[in-house]
N, C-alpha and C. Protein backbone atom coordinates (compact mmCIF):
# COMPACT_ATOMS: atom_id res chain seq x y z
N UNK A 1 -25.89 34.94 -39.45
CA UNK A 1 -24.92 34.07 -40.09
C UNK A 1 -23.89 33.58 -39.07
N UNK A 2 -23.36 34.61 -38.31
CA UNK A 2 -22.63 34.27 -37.15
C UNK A 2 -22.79 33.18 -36.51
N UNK A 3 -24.33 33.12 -36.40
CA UNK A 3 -24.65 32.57 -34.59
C UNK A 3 -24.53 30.87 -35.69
N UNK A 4 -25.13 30.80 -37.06
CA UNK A 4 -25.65 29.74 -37.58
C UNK A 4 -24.32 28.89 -37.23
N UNK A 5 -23.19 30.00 -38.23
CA UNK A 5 -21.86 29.35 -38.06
C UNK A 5 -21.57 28.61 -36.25
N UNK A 6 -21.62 29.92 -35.49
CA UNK A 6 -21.39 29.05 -34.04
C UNK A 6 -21.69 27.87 -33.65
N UNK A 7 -23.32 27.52 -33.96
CA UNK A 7 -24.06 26.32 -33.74
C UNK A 7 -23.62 25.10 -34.32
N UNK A 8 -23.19 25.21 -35.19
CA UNK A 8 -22.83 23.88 -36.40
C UNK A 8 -21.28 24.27 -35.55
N UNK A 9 -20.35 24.65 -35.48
CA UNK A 9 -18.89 24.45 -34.74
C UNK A 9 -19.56 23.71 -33.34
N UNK A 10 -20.61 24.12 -32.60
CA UNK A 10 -20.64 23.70 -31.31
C UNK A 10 -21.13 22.21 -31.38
N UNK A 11 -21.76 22.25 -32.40
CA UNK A 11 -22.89 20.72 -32.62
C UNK A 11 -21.86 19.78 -33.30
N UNK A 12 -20.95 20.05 -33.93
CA UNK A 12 -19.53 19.51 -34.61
C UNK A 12 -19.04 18.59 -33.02
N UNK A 13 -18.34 19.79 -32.72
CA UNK A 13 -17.66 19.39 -31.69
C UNK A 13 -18.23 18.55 -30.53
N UNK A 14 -19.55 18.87 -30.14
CA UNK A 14 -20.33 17.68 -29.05
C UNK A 14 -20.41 16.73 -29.75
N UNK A 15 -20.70 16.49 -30.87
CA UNK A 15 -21.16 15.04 -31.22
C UNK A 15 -19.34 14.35 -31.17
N UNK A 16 -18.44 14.98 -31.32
CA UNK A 16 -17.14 14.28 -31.79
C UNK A 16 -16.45 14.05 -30.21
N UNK A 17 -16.66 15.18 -29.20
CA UNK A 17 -16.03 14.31 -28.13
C UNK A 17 -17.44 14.01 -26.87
N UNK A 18 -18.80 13.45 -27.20
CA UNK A 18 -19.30 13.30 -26.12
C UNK A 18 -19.15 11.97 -25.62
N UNK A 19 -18.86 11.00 -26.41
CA UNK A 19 -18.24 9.97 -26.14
C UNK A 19 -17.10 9.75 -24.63
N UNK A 20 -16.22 10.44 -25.47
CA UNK A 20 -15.32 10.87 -24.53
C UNK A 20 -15.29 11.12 -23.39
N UNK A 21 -16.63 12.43 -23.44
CA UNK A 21 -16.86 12.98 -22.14
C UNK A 21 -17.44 12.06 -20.89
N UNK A 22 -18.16 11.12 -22.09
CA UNK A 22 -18.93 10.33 -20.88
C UNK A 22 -18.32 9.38 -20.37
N UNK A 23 -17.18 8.85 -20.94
CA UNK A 23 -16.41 7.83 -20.57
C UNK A 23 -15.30 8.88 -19.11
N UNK A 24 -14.85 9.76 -19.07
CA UNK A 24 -14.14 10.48 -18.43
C UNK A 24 -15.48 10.51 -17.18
N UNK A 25 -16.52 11.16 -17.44
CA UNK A 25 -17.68 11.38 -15.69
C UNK A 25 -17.83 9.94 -15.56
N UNK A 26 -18.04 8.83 -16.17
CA UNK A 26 -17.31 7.25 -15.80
C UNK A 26 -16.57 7.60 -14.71
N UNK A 27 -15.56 7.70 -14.95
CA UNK A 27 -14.19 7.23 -13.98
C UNK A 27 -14.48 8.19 -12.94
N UNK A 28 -15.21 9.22 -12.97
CA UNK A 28 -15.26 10.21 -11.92
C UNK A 28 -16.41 9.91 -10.73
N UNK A 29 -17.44 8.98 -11.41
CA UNK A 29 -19.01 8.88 -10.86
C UNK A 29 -18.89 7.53 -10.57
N UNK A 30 -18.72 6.38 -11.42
CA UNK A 30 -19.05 5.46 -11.45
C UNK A 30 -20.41 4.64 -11.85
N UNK A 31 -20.95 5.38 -12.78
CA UNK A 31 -22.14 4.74 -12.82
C UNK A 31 -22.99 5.79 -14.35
N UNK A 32 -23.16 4.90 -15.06
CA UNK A 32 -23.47 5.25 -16.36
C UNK A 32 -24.76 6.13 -16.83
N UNK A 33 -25.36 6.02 -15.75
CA UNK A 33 -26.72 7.33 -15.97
C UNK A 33 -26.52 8.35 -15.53
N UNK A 34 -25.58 8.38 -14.53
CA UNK A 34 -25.15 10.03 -13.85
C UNK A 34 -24.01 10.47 -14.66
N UNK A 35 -22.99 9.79 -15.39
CA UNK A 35 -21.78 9.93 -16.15
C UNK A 35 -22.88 10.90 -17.41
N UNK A 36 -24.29 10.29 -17.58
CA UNK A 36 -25.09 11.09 -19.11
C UNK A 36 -25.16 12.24 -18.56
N UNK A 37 -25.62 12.39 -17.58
CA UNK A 37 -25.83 14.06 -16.74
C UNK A 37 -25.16 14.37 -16.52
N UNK A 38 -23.99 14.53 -16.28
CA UNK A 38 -22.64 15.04 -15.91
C UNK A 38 -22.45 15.56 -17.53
N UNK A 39 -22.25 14.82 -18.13
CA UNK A 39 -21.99 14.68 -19.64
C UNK A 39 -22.81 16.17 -20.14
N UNK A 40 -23.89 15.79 -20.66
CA UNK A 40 -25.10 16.33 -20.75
C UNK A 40 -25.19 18.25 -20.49
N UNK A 41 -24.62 18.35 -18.62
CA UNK A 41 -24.77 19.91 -17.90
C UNK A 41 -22.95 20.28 -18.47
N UNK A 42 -22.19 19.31 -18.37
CA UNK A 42 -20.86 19.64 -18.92
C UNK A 42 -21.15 20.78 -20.43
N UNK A 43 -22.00 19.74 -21.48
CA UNK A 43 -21.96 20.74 -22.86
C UNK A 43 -22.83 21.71 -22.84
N UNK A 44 -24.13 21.87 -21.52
CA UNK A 44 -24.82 23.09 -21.69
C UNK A 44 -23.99 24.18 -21.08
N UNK A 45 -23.02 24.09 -20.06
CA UNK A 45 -22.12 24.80 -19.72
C UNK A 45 -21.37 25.38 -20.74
N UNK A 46 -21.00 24.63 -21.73
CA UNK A 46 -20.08 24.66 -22.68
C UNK A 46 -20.65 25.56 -23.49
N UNK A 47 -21.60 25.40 -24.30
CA UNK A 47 -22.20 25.71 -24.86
C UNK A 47 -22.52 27.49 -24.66
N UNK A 48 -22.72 27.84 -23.48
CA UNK A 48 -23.05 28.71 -22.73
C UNK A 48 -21.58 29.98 -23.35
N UNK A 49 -20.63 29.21 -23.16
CA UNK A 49 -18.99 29.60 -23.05
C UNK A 49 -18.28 29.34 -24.73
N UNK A 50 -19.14 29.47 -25.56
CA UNK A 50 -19.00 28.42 -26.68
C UNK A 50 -17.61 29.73 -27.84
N UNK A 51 -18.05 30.92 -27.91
CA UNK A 51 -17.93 31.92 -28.11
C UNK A 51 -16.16 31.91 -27.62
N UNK A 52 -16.12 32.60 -26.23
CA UNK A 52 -15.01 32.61 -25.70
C UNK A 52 -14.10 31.32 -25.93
N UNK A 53 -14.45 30.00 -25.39
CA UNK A 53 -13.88 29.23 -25.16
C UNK A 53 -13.24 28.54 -26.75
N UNK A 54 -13.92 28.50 -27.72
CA UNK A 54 -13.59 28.35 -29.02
C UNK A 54 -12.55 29.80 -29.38
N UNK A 55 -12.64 30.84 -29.19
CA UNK A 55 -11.24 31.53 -29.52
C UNK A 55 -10.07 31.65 -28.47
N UNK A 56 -9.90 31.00 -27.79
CA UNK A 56 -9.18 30.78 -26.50
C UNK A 56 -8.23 30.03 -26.79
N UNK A 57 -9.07 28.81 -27.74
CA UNK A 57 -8.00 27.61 -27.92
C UNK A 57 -8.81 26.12 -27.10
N UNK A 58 -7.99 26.02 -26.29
CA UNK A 58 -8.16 24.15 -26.05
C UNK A 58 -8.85 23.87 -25.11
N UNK A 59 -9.91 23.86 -26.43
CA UNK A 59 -11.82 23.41 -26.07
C UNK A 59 -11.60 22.03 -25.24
N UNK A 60 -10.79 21.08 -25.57
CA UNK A 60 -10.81 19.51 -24.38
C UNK A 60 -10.70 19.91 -23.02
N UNK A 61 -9.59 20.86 -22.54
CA UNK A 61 -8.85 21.01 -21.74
C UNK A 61 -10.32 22.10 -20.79
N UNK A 62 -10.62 22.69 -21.39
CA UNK A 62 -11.73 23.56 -21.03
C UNK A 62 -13.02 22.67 -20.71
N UNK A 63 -13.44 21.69 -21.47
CA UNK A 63 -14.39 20.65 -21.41
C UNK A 63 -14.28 19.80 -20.08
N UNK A 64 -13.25 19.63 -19.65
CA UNK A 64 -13.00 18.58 -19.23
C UNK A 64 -13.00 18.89 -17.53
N UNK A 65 -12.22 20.23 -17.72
CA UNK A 65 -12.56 21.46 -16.34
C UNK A 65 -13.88 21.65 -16.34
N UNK A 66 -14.79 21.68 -17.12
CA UNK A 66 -15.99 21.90 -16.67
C UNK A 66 -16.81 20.70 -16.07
N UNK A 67 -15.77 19.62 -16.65
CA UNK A 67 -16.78 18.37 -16.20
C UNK A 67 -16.34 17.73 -15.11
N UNK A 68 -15.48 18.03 -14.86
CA UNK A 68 -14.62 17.90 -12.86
C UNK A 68 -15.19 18.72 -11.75
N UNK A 69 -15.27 20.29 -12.26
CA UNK A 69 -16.46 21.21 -11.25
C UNK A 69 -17.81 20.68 -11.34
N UNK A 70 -18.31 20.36 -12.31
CA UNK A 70 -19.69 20.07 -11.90
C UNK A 70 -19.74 18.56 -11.05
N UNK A 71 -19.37 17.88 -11.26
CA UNK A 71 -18.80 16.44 -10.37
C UNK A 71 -18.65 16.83 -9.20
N UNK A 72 -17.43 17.53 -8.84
CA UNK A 72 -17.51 18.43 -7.53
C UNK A 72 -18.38 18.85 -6.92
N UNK A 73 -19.15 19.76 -7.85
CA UNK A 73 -20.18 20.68 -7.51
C UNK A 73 -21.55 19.68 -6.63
N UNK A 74 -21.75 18.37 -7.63
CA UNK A 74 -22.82 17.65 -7.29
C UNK A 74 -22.82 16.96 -6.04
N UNK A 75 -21.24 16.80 -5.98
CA UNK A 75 -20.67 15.90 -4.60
C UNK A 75 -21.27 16.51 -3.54
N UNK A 76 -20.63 18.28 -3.48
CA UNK A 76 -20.98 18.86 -2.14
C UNK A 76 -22.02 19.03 -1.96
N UNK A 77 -23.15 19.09 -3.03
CA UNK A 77 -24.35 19.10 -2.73
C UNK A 77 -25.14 17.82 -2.11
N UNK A 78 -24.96 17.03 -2.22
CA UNK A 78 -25.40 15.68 -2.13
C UNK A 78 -26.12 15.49 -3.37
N UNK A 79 -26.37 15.82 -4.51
CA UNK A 79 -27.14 15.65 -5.39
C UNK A 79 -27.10 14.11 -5.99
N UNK A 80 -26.14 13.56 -5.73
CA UNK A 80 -25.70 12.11 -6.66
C UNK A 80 -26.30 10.83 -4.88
N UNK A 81 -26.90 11.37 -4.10
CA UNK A 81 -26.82 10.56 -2.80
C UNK A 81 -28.37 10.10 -3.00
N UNK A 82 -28.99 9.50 -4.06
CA UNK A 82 -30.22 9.08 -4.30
C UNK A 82 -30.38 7.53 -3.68
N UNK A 83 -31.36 6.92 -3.38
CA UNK A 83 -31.21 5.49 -3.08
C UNK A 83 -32.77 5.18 -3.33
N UNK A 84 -32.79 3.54 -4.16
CA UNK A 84 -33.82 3.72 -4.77
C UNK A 84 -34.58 2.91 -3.77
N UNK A 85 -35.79 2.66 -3.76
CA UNK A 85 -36.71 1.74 -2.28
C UNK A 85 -37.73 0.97 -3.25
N UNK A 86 -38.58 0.46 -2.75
CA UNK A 86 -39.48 -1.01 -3.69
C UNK A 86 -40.41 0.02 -3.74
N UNK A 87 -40.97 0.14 -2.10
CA UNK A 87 -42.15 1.09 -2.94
C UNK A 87 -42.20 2.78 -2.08
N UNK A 88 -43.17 3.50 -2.54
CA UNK A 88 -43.22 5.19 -2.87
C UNK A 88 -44.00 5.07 -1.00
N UNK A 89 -42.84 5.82 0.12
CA UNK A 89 -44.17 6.02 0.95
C UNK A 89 -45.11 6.95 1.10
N UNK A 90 -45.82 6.34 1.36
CA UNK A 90 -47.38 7.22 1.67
C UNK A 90 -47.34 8.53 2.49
N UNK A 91 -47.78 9.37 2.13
CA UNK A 91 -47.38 10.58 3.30
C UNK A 91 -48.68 10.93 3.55
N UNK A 92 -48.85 11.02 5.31
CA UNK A 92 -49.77 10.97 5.84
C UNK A 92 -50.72 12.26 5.16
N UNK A 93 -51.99 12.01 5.30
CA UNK A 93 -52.97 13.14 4.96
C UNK A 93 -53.36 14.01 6.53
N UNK A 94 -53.46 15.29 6.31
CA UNK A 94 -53.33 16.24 8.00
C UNK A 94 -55.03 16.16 8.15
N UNK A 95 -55.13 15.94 9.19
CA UNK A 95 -56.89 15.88 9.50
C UNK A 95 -57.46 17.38 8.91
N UNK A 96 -58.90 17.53 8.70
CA UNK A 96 -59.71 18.35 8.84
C UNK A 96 -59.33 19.44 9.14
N UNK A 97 -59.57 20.67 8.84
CA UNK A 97 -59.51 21.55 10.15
C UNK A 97 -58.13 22.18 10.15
N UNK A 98 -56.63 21.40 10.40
CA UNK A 98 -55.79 21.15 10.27
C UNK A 98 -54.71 21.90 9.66
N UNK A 99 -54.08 22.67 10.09
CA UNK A 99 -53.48 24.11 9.20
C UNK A 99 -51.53 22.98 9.00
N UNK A 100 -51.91 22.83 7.66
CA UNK A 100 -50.38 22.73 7.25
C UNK A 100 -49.77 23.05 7.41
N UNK A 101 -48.65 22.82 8.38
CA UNK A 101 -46.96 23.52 8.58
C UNK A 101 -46.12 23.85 8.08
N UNK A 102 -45.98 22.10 6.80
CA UNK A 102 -44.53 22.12 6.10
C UNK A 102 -45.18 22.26 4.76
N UNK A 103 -43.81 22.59 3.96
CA UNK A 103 -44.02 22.71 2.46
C UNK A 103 -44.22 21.24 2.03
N UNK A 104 -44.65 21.38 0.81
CA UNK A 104 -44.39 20.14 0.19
C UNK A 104 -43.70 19.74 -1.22
């Protein structure tokens, strides 16, 4: 009964500020498909924390910290440094014989 209750408070609350959220990784990203993913790992985070962070108090304020570290987080990684090209290159095939080096 607990957890049912939890789910419907958590599913309440994403649907009422994801809007929000995504407009906020907007201003942080610039660009409206990474603002969904930002968005998106922000409420599985949340979600994760749903428990604590709902008797704590101020779920925005908590939301919103989570959605600045992961922004962060993606920066230092290079994860957001994608660039798209026309076409897929070909990666050479190793002859015969031929003992593979690298991973793939």
């Amino acid at each position: 009964m607990k957890q049912a209750v939890r789910e419907r408070e958590f599913r309440e609350y994403a649907e009422a500020c994801q809007a929000r959220l995504r407009r906020a990784a907007f201003l942080l990203c610039g660009d409206w498909h990474q603002a969904q993913d930002l968005t998106q790992t922000t409420l599985m985070k949340l979600y994760a924390a749903w428990g604590r962070v709902r008797r704590d108090g101020n779920v925005d304020a908590y939301a919103r910290t989570i959605l600045t570290r992961t922004f962060i987080d993606q920066q230092r990684k290079g994860g957001w440094r994608e660039e798209s090209v026309g076409e897929i290159p070909e990666v050479p095939v190793p002859a015969a014989g031929t003992p593979e080096l690298r991973l793939l």
